[in-house]
Protein backbone atom coordinates (compact mmCIF):
# COMPACT_ATOMS: atom_id res chain seq x y z
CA UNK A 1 5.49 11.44 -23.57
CA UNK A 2 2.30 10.42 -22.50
CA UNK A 3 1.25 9.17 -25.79
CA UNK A 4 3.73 6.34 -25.41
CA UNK A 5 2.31 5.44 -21.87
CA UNK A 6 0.00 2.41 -22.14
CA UNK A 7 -2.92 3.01 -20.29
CA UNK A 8 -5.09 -0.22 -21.01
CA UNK A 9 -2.25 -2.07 -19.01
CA UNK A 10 -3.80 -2.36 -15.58
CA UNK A 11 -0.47 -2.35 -13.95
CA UNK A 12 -0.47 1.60 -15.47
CA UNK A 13 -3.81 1.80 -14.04
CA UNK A 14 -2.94 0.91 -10.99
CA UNK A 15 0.25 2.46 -10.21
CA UNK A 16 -1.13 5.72 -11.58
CA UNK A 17 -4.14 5.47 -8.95
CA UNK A 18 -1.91 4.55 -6.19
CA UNK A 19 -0.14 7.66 -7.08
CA UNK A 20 -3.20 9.66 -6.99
CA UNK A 21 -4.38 8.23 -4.16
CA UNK A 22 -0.89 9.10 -2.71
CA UNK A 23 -0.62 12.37 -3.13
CA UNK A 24 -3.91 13.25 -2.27
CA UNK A 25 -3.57 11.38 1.16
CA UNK A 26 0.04 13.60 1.84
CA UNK A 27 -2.43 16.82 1.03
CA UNK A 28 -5.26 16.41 3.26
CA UNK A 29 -3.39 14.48 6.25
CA UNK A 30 0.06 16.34 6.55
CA UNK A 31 -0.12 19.82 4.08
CA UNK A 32 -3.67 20.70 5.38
CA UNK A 33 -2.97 20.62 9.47
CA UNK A 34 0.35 22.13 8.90
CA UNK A 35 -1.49 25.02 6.76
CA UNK A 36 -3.95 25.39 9.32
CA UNK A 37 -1.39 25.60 12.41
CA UNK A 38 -0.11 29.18 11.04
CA UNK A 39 -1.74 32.55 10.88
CA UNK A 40 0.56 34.01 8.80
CA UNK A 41 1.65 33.36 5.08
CA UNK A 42 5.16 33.04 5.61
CA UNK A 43 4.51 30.48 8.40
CA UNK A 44 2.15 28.61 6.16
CA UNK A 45 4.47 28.85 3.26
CA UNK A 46 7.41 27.30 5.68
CA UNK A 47 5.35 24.62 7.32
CA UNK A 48 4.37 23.47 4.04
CA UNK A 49 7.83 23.03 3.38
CA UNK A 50 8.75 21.73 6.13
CA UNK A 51 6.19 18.85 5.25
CA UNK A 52 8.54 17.68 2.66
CA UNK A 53 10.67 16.35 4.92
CA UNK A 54 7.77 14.18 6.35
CA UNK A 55 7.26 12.90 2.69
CA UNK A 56 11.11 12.32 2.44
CA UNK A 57 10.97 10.19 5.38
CA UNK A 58 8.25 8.47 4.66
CA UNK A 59 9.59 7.56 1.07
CA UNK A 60 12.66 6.01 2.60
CA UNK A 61 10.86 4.20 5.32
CA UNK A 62 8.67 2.60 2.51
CA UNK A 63 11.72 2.00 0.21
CA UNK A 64 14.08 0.58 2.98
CA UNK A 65 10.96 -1.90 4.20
CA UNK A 66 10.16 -2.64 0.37
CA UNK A 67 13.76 -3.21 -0.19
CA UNK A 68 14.09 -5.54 3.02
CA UNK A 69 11.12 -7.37 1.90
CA UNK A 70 12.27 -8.37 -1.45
CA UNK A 71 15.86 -8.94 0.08
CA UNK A 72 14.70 -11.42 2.69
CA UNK A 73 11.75 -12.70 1.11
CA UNK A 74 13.68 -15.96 0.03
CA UNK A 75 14.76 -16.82 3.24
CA UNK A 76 11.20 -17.24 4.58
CA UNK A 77 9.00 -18.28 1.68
């Protein structure tokens, strides 16, 4: 599958790095604090979780204000 990726297009590029970048930044500011919160692995386990629902949200919030931008953009261009 990835062989059929192209990877000199920098659109690729870039989408692949924002997804990088992405991820990482859900890790260190949201997994990590919620890992640390816990003393026990269950806890840990279940706030890490529990995070998803942070990413969830965070997803839609970007796709409803993406979508409302491209949905409105004509209007005030």
């Amino acid at each position: 599958m990835l062989s059929a990726i192209d990877f000199s297009n920098p659109v690729t590029i870039s989408l692949i790095l924002t997804g990088v970048v992405a991820a990482g930044a859900y890790a260190v500011f949201i997994v990590v604090p919620a890992w640390a919160s816990y003393g026990r692995a269950w806890e840990r386990v279940a706030a890490s979780f529990l995070t998803l629902f942070i990413l969830a949200a965070m997803i839609g919030l970007g796709t409803a204000l993406g979508g409302a931008i491209v949905w409105f953009y004509d209007q005030y261009s």
